[in-house]
N, C-alpha and C. Protein backbone atom coordinates (compact mmCIF):
# COMPACT_ATOMS: atom_id res chain seq x y z
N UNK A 1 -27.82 -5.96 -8.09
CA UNK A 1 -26.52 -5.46 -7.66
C UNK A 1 -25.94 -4.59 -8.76
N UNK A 2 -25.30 -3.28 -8.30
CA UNK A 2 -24.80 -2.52 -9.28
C UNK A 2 -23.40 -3.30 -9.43
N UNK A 3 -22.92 -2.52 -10.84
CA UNK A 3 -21.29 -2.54 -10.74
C UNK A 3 -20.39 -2.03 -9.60
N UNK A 4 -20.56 -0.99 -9.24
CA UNK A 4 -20.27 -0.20 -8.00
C UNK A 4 -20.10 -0.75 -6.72
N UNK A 5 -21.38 -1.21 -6.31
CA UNK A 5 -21.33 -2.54 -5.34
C UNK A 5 -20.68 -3.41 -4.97
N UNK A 6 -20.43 -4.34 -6.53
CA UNK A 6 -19.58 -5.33 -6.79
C UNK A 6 -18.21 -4.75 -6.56
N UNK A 7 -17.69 -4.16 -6.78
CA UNK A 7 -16.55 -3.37 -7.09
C UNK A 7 -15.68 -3.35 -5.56
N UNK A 8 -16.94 -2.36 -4.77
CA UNK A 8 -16.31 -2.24 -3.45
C UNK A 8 -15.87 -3.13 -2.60
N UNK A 9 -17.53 -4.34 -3.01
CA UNK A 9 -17.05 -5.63 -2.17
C UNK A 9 -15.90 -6.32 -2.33
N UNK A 10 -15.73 -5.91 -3.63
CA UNK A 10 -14.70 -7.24 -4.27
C UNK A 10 -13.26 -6.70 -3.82
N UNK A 11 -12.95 -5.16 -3.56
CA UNK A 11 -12.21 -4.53 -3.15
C UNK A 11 -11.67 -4.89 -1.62
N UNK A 12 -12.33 -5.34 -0.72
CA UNK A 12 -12.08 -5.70 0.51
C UNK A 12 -12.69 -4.22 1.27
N UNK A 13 -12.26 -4.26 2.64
CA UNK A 13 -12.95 -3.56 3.89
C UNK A 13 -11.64 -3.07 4.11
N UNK A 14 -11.22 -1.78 4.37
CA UNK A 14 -10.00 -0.53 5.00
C UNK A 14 -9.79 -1.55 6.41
N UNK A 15 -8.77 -1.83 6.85
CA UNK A 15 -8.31 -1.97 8.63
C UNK A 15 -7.96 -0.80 9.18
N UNK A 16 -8.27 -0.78 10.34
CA UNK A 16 -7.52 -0.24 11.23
C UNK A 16 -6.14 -0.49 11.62
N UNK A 17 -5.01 0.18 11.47
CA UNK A 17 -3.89 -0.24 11.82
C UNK A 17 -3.03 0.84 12.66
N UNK A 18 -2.13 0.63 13.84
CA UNK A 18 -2.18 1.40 14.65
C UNK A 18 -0.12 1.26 14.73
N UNK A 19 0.36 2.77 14.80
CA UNK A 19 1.80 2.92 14.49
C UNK A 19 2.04 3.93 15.93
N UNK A 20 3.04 3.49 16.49
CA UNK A 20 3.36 3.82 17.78
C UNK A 20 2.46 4.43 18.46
N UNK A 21 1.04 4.05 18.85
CA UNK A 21 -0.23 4.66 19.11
C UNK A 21 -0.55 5.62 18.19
N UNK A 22 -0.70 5.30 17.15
CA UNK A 22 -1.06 6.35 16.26
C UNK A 22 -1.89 5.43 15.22
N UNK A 23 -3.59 5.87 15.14
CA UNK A 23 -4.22 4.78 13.87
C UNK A 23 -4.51 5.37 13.04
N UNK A 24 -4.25 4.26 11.64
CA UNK A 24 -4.31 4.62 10.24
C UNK A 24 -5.02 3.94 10.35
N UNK A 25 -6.28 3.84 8.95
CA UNK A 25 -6.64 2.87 8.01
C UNK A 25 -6.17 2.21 6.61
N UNK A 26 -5.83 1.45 6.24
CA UNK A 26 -5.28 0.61 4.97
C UNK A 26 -6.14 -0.08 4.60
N UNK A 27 -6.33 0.45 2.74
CA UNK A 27 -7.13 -0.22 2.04
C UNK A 27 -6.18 -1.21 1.42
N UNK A 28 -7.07 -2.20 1.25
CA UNK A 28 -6.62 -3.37 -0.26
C UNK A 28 -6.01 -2.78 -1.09
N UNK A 29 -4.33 -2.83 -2.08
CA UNK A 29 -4.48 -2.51 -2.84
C UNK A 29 -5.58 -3.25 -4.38
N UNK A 30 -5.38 -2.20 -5.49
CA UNK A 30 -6.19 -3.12 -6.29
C UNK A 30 -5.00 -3.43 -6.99
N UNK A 31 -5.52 -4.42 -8.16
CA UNK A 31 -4.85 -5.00 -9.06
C UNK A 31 -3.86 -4.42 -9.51
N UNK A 32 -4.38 -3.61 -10.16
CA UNK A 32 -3.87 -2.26 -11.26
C UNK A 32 -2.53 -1.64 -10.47
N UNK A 33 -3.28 -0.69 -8.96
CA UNK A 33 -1.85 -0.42 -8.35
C UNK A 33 -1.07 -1.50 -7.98
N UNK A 34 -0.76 -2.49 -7.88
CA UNK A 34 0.08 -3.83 -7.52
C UNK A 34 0.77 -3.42 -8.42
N UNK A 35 0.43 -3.78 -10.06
CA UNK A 35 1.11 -3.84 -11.14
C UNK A 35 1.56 -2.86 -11.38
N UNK A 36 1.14 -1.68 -11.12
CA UNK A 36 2.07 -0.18 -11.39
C UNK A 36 3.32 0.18 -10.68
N UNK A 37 3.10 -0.62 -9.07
CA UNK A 37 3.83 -0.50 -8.34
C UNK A 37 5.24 -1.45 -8.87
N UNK A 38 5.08 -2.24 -9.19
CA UNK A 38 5.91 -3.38 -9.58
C UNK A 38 6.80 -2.60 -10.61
N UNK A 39 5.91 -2.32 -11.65
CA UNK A 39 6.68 -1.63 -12.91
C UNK A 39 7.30 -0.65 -12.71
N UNK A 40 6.81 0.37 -11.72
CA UNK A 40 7.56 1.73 -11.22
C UNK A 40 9.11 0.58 -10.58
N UNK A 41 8.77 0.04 -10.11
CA UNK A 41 9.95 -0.53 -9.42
C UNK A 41 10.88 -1.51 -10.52
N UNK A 42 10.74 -1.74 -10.75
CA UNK A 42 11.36 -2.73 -11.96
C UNK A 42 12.28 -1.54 -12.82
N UNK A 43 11.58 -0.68 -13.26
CA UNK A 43 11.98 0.57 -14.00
C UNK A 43 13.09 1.56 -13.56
N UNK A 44 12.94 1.66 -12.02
CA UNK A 44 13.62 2.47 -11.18
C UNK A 44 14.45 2.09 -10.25
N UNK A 45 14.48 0.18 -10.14
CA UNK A 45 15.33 -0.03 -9.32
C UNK A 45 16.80 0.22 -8.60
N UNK A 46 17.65 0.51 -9.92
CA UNK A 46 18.73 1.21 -9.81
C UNK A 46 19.11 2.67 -9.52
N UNK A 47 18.13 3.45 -8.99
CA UNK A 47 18.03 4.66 -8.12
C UNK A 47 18.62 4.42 -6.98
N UNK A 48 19.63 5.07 -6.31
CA UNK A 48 19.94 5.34 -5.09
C UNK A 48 18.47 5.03 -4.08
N UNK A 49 17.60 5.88 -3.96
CA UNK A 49 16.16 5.92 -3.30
C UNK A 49 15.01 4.95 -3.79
N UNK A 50 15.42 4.13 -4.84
CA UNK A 50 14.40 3.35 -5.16
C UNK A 50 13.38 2.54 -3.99
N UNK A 51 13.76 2.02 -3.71
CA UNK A 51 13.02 1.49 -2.23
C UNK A 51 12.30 2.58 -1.32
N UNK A 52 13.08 3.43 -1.17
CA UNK A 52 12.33 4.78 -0.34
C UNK A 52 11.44 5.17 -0.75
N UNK A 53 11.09 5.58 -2.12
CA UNK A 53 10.33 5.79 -3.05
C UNK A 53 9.34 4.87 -2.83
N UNK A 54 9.90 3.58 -2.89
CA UNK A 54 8.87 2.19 -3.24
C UNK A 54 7.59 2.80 -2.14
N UNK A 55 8.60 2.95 -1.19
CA UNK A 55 7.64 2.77 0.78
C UNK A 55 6.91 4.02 0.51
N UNK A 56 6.96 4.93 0.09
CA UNK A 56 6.36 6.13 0.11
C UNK A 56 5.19 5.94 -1.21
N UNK A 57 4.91 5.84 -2.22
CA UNK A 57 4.15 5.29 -2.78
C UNK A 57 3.02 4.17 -2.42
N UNK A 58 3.70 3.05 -1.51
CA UNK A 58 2.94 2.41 -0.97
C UNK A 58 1.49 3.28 0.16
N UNK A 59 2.35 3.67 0.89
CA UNK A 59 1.76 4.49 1.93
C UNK A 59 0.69 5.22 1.00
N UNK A 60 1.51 6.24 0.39
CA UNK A 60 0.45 6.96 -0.40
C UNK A 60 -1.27 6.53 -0.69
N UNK A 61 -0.81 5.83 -1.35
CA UNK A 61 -2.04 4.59 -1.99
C UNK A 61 -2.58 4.13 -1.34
N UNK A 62 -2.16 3.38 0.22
CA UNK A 62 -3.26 2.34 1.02
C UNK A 62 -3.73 3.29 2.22
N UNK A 63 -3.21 4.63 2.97
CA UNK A 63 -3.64 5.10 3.60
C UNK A 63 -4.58 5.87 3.24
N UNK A 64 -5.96 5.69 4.10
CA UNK A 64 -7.44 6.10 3.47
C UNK A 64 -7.96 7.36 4.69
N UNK A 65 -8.69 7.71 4.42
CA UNK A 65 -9.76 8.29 5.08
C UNK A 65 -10.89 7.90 5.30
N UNK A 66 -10.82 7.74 7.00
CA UNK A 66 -12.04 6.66 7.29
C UNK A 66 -13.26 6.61 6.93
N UNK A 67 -13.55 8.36 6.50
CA UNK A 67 -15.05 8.46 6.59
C UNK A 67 -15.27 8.48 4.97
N UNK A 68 -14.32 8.75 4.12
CA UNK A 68 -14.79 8.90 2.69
C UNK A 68 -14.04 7.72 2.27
N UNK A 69 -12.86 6.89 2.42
CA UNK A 69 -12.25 6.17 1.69
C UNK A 69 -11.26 6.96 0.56
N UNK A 70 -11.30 7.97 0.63
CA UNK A 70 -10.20 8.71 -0.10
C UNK A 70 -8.99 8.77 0.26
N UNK A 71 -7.83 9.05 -0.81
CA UNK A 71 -6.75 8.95 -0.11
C UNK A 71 -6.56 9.91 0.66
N UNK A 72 -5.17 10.11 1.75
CA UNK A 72 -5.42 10.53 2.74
C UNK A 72 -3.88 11.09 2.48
N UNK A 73 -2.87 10.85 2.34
CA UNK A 73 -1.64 11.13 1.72
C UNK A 73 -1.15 11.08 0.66
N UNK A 74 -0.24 12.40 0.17
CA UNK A 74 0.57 12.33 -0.65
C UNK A 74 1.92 11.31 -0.65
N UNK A 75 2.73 11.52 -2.05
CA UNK A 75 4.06 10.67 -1.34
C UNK A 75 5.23 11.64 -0.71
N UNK A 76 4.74 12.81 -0.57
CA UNK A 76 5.59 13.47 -0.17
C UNK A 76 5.31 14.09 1.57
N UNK A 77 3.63 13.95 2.01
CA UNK A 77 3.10 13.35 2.63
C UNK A 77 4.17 12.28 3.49
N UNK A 78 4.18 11.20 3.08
CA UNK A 78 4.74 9.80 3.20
C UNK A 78 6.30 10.10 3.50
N UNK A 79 6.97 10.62 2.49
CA UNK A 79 8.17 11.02 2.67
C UNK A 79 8.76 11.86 4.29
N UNK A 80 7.45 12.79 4.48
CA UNK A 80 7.49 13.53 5.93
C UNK A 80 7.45 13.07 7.16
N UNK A 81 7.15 11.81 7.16
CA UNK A 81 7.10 11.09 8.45
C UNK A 81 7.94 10.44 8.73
N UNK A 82 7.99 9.57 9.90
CA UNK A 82 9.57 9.50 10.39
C UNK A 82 9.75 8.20 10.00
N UNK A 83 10.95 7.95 9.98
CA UNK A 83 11.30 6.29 9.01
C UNK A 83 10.52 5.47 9.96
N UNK A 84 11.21 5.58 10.90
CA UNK A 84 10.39 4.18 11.84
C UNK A 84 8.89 3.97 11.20
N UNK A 85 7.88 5.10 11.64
CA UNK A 85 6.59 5.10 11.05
C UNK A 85 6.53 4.61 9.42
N UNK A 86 7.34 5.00 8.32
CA UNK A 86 7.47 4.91 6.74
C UNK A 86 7.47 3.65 7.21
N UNK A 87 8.72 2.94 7.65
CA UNK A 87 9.19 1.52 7.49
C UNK A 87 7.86 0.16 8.06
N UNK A 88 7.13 0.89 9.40
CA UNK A 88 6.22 0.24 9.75
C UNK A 88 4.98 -0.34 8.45
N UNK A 89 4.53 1.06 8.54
CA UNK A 89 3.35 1.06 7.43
C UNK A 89 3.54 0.20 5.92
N UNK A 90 4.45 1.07 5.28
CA UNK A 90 4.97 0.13 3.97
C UNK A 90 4.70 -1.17 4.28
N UNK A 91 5.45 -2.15 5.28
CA UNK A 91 5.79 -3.18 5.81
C UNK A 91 4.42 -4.19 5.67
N UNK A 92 3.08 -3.15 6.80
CA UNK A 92 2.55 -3.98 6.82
C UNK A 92 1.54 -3.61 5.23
N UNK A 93 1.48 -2.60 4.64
CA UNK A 93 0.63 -2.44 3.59
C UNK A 93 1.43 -3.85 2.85
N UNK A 94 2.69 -3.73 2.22
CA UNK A 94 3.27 -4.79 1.44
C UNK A 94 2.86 -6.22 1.86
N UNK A 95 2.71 -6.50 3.50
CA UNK A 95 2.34 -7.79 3.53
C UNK A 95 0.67 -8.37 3.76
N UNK A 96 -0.10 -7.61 3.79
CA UNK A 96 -1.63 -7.82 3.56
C UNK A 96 -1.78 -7.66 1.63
N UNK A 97 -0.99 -7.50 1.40
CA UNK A 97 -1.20 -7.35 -0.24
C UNK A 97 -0.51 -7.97 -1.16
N UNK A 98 0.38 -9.08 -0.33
CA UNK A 98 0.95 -10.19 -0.97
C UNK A 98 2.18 -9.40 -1.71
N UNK A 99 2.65 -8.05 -1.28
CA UNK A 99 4.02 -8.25 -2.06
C UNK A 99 5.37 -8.24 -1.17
N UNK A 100 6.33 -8.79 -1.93
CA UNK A 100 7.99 -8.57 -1.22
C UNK A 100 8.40 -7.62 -0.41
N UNK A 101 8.74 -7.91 0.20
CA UNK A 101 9.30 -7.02 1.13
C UNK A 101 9.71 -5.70 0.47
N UNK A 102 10.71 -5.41 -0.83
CA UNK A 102 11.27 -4.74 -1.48
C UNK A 102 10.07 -4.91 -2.64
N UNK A 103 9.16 -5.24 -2.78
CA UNK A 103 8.46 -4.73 -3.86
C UNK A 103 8.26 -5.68 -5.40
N UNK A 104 9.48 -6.69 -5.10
CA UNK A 104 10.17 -7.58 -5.79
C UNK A 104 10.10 -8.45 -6.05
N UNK A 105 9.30 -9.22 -4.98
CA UNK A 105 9.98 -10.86 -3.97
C UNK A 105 9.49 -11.51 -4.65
N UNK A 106 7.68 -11.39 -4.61
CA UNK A 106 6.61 -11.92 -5.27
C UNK A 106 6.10 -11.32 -6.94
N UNK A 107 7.41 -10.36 -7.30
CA UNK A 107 6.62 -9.86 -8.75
C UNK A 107 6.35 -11.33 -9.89
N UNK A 108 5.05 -11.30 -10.21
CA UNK A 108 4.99 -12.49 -10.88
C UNK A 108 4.20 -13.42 -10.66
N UNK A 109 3.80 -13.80 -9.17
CA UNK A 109 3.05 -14.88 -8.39
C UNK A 109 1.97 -14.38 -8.13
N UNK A 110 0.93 -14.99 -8.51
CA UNK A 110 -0.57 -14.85 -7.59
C UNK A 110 -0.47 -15.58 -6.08
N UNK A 111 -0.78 -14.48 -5.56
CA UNK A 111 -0.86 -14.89 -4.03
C UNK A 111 -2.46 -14.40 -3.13
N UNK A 112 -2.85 -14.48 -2.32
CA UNK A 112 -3.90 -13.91 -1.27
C UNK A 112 -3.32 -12.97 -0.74
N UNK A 113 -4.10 -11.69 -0.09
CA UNK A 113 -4.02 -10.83 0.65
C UNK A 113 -3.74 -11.60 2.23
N UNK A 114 -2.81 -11.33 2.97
CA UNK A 114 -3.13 -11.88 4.58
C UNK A 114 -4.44 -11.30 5.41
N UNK A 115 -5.62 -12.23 6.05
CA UNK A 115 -6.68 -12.10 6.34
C UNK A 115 -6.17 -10.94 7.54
N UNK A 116 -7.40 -9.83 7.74
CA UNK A 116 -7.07 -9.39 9.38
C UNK A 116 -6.24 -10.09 10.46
């Protein structure tokens, strides 16, 4: 087994996830972005848009491209779509990846990803 291998597996499998008939895929975040995300937020909380920001970053990061696994959006990207859709996605990226609702809830706790 390569490193590479290991890596992907250990990474989890993209879902399919589907927003007013409309399907995305969402990867796992990894470790690293969890913790960046946290710190961006911790750092910036007191922004007017902090949270908006939060959701748009999220998006950014877990929406993939099915056939390469690359990202697939910017956050400005993210920013362009309509709240309902922002608010969906964030929502469910934040709760397959064990964080707060606001980004917040769980900073600190080891938790599991929610299974498919």
């Amino acid at each position: 087994m390569r490193k590479d291998d290991l890596m992907a597996g250990l990474r989890g499998k993209p879902v399919a996830f589907e927003v007013d008939g409309f399907g995305v895929h969402l990867r796992p975040l990894a470790a690293s972005d969890r913790v960046g995300l946290l710190a961006w937020y911790r750092a910036n909380r007191k922004e007017p848009d902090a949270a908006h920001v939060l959701q748009h970053k999220l998006i950014a990061l877990a929406v993939i491209d099915p056939d390469n696994g690359g990202q697939l959006l910017t956050e400005a990207d993210a920013a362009a779509l309509p709240a309902l859709a922002v608010d969906v996605i964030s929502e469910e990226v934040a709760r397959r990846n064990g964080l707060g609702k606001d980004g917040e809830d769980d900073a600190g706790k080891v938790s599991r990803p929610t299974p498919n």
